[in-house]
C-alpha atoms as a PDB file:
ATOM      1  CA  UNK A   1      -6.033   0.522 -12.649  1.00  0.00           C
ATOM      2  CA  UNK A   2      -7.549   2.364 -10.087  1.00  0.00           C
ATOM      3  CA  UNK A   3      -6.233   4.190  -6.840  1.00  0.00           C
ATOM      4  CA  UNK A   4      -7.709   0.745  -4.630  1.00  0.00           C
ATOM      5  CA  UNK A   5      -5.374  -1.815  -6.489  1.00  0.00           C
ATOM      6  CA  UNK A   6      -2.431   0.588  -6.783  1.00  0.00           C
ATOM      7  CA  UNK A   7      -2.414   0.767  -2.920  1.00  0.00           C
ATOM      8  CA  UNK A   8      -2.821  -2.888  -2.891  1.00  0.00           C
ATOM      9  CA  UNK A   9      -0.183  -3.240  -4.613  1.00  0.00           C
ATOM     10  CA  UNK A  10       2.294  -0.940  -2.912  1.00  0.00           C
ATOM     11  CA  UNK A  11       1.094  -2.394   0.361  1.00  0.00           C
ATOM     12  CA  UNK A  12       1.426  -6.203  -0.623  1.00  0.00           C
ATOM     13  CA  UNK A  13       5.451  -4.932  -1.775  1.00  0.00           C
ATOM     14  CA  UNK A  14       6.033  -3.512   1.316  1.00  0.00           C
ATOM     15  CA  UNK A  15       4.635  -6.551   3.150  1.00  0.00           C
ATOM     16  CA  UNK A  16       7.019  -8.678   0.851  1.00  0.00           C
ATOM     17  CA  UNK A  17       9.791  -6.190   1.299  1.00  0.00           C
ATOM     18  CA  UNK A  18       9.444  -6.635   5.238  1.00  0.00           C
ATOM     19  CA  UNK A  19       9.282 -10.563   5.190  1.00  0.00           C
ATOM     20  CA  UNK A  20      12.121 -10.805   2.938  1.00  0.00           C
ATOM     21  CA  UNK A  21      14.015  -8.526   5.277  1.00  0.00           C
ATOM     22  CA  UNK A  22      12.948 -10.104   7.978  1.00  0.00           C
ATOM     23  CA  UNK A  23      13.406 -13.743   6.541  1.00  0.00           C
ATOM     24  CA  UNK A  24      17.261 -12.396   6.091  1.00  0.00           C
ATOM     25  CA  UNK A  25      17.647 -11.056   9.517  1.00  0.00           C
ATOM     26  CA  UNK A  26      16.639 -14.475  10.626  1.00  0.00           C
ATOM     27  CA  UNK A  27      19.387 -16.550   8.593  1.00  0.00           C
ATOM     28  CA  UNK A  28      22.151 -14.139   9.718  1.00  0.00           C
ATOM     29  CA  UNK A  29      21.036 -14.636  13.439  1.00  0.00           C
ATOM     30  CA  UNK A  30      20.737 -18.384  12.774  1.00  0.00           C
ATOM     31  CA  UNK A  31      24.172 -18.227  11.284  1.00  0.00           C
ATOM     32  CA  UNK A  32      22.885 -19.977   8.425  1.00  0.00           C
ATOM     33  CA  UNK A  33      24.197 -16.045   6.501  1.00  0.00           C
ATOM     34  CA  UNK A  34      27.728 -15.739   7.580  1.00  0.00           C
ATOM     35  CA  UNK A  35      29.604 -13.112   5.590  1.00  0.00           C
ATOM     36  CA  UNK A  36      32.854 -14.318   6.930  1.00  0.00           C
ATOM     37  CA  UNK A  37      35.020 -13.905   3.511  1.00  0.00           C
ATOM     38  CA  UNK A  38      39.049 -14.544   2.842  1.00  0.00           C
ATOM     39  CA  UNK A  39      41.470 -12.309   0.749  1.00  0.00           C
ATOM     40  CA  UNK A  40      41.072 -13.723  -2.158  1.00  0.00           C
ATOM     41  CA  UNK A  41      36.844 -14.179  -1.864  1.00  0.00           C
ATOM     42  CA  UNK A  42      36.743 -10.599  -1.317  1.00  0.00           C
ATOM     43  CA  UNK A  43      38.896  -9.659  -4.624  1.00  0.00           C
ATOM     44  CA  UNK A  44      36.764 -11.764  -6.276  1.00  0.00           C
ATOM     45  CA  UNK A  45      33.256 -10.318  -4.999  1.00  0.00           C
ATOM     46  CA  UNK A  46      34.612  -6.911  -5.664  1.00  0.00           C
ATOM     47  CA  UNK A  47      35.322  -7.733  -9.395  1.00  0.00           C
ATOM     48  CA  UNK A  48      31.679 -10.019  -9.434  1.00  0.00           C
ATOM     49  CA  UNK A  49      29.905  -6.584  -8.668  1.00  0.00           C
ATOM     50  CA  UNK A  50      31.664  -4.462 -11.092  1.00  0.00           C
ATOM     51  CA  UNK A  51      30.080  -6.987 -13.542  1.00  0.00           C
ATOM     52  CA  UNK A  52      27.165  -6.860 -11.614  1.00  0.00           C
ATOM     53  CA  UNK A  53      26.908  -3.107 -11.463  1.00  0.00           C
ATOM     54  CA  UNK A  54      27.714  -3.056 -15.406  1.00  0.00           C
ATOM     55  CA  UNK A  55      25.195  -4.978 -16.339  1.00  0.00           C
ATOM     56  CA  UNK A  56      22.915  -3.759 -14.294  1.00  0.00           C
ATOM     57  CA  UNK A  57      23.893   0.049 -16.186  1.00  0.00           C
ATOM     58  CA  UNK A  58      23.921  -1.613 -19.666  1.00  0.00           C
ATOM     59  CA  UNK A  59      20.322  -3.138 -19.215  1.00  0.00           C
ATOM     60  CA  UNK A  60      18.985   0.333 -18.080  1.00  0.00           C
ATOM     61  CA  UNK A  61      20.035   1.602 -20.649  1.00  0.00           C
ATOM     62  CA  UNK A  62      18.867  -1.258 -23.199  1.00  0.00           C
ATOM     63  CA  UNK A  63      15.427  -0.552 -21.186  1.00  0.00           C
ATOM     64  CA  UNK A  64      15.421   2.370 -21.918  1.00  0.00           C
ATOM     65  CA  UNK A  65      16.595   2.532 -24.871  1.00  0.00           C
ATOM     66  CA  UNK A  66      13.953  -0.046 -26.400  1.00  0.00           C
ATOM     67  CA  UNK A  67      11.066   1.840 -24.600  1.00  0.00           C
ATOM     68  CA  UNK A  68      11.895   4.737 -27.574  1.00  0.00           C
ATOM     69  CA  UNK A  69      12.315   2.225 -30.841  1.00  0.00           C
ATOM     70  CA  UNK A  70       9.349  -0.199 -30.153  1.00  0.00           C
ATOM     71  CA  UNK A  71       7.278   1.886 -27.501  1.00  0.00           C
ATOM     72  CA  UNK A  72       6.002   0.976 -24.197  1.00  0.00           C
ATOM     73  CA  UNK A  73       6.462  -2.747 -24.080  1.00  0.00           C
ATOM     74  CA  UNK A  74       6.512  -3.789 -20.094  1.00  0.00           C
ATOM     75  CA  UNK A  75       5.731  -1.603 -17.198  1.00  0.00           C
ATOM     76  CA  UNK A  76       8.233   0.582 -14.666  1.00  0.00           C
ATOM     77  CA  UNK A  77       7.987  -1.788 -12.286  1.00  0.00           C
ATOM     78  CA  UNK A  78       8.451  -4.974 -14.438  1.00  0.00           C
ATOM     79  CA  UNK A  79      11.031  -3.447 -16.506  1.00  0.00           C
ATOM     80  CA  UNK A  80      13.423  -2.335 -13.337  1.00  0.00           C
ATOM     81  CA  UNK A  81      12.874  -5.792 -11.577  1.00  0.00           C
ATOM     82  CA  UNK A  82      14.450  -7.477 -15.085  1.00  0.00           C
ATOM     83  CA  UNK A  83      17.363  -4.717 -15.111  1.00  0.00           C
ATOM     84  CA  UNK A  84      17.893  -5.529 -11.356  1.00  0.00           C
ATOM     85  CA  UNK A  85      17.246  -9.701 -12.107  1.00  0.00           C
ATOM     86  CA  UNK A  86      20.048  -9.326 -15.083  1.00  0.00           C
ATOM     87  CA  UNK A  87      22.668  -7.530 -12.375  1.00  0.00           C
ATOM     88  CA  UNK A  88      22.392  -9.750  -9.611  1.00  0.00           C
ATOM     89  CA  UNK A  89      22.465 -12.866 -11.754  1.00  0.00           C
ATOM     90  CA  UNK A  90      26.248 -11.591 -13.725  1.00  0.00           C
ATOM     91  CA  UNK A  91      26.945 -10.820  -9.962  1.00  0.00           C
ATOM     92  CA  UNK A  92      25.831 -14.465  -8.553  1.00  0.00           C
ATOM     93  CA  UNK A  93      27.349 -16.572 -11.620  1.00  0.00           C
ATOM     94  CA  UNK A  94      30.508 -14.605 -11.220  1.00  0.00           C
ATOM     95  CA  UNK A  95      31.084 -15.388  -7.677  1.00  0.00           C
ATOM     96  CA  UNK A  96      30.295 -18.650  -8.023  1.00  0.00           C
ATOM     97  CA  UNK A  97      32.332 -19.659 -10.821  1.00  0.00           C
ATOM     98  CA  UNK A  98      35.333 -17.313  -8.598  1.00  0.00           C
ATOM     99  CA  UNK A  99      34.237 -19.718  -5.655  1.00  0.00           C
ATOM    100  CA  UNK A 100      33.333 -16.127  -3.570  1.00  0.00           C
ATOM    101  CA  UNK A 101      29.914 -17.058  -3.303  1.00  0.00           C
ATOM    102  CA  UNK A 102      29.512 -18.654   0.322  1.00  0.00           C
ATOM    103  CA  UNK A 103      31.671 -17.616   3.378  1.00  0.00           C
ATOM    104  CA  UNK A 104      33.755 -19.601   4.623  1.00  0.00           C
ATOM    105  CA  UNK A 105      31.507 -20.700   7.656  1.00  0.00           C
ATOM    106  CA  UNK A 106      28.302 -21.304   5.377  1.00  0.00           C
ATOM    107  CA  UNK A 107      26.973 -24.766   4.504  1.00  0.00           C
ATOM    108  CA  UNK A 108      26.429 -25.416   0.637  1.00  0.00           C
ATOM    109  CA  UNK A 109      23.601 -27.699   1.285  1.00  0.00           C
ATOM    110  CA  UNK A 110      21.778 -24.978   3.422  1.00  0.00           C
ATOM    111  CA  UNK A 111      22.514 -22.396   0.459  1.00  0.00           C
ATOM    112  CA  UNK A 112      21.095 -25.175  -2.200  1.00  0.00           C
ATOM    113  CA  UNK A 113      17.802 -25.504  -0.138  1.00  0.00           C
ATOM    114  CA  UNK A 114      17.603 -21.890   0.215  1.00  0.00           C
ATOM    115  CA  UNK A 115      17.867 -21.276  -3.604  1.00  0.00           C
ATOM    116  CA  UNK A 116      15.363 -24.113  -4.146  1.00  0.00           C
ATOM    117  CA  UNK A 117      12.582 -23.234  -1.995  1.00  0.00           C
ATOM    118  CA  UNK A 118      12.895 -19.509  -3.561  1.00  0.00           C
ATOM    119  CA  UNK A 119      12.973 -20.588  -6.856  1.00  0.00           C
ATOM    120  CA  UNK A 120       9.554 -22.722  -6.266  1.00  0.00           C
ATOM    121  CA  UNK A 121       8.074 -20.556  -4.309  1.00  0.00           C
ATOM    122  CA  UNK A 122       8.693 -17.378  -7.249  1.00  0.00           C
ATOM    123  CA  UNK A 123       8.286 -19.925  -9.986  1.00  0.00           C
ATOM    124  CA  UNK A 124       4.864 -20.873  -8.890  1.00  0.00           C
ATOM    125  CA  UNK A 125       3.665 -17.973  -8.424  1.00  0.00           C
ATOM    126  CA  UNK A 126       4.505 -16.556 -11.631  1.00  0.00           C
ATOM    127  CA  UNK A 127       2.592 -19.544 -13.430  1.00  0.00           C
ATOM    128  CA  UNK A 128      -0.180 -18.960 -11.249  1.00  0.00           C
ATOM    129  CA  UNK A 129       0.029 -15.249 -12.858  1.00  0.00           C
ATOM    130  CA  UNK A 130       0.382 -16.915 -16.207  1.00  0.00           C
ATOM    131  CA  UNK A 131      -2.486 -19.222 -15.682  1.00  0.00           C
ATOM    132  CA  UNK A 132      -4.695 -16.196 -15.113  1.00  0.00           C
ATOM    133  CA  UNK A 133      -3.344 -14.182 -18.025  1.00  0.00           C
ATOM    134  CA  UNK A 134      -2.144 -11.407 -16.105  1.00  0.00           C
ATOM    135  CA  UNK A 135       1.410 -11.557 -16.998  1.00  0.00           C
ATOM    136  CA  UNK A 136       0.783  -9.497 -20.249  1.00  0.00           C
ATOM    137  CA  UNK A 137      -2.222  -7.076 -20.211  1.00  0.00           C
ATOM    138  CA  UNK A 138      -2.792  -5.045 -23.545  1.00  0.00           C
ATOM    139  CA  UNK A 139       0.166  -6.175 -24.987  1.00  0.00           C
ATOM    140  CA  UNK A 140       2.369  -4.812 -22.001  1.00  0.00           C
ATOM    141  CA  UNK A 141       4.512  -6.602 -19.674  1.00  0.00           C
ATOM    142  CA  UNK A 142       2.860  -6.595 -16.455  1.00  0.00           C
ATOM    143  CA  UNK A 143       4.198  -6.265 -12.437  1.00  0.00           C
ATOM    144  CA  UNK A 144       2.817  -9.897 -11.849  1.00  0.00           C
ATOM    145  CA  UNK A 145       5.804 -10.776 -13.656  1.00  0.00           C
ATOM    146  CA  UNK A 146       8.022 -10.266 -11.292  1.00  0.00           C
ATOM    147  CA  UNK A 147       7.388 -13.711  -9.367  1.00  0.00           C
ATOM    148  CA  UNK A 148       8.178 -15.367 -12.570  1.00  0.00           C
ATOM    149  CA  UNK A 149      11.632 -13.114 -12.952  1.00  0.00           C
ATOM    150  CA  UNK A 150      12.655 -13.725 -10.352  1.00  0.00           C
ATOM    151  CA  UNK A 151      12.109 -17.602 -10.129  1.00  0.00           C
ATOM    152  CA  UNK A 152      13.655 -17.842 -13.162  1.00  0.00           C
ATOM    153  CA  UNK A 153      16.823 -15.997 -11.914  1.00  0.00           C
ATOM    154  CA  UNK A 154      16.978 -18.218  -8.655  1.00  0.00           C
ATOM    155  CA  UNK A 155      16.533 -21.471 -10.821  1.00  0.00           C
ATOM    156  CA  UNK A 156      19.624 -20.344 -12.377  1.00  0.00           C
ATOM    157  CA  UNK A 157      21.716 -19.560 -10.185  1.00  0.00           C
ATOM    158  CA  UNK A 158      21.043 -22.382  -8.632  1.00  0.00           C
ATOM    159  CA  UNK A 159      21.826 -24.410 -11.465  1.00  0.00           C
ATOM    160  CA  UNK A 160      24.879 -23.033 -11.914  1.00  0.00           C
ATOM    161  CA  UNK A 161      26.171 -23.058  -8.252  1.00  0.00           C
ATOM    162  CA  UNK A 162      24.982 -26.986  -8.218  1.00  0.00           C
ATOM    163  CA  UNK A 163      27.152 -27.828 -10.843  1.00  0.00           C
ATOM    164  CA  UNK A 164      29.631 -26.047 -10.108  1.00  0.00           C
ATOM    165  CA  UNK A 165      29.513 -27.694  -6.554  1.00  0.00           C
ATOM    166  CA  UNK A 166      29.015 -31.492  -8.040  1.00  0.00           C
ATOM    167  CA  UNK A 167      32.083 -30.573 -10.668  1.00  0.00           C
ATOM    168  CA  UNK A 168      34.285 -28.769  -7.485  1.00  0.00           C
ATOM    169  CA  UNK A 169      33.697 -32.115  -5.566  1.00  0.00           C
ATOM    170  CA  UNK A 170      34.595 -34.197  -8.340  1.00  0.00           C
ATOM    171  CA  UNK A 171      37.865 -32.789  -8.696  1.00  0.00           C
ATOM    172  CA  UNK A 172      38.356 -33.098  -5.120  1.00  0.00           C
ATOM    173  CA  UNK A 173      37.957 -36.741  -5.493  1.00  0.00           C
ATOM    174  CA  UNK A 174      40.207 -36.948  -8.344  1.00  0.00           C
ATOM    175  CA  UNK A 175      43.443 -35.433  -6.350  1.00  0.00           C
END
């Protein structure tokens, strides 16, 4: 890879980095992002990231750790966005299933379409990357699959917070 794609690269990053900030900055000003939490939310978000933060550890280290038996299998960059995709998702499911994942002022329905449009979005663009064989290049685990990570860990998490939601309503029809 030469010194031209390697700045593309770190420049198409930052470009995401700044949307995705910026895309955030907008949904707390919209108040669609309200981090307005209770008591018993916060207790619960607290133990969600210990998980979170554990996991996060234990895959670094399983990272790492497989790097030295089997050899170089994915890249730096690929390999850190799975660690990171593995600690937010224990984080995520854990609040969800704790019911500390939305404020109290946030709309689940907002959240859902949220979760959707990034999981399309990320999923699509990692089977673009598949479609042009550049996930795995000489038998290593490229960058370009970070789109598909990352879709992958969105599409989850929104699984489980729309069951959980249809189950939660359920039982509120029940009583």
């Amino acid at each position: 890879m030469g010194a031209e794609e390697r700045m593309g690269i770190v420049a198409g990053l930052t470009v995401g980095l700044a949307v995705g900030l910026l895309v955030v900055a907008l949904l707390f000003r919209k108040k669609v992002l309200d981090c307005t939490f209770d008591e018993r939310q916060e207790q619960a978000r607290g133990v969600a990231f210990k998980y979170g933060f554990f996991t996060l550890m234990g895959s670094i280290f399983l990272y790492g750790a497989s790097e030295l038996a089997v050899g170089r299998w994915c890249d730096a960059l690929a390999g850190g966005c799975l660690c990171l995709a593995a600690g937010i998702l224990v984080f995520a499911v854990t609040c969800i299933l704790k019911d500390a994942y939305l404020s109290l002022l946030e709309r689940p329905r907002r959240i859902i379409t949220l979760f959707a449009l990034l999981s399309l979005s990320n999923l699509g663009l990692g089977a673009l990357q598949a479609a042009h064989g550049k996930l795995v290049e000489g038998g290593i685990l490229t960058f370009r699959a970070v789109n598909l990570v990352v879709g992958i860990m969105t599409f989850v998490i929104l699984m489980v917070y729309v069951v959980n939601f249809l189950l939660r309503d359920r039982e509120t029809e029940v009583e």
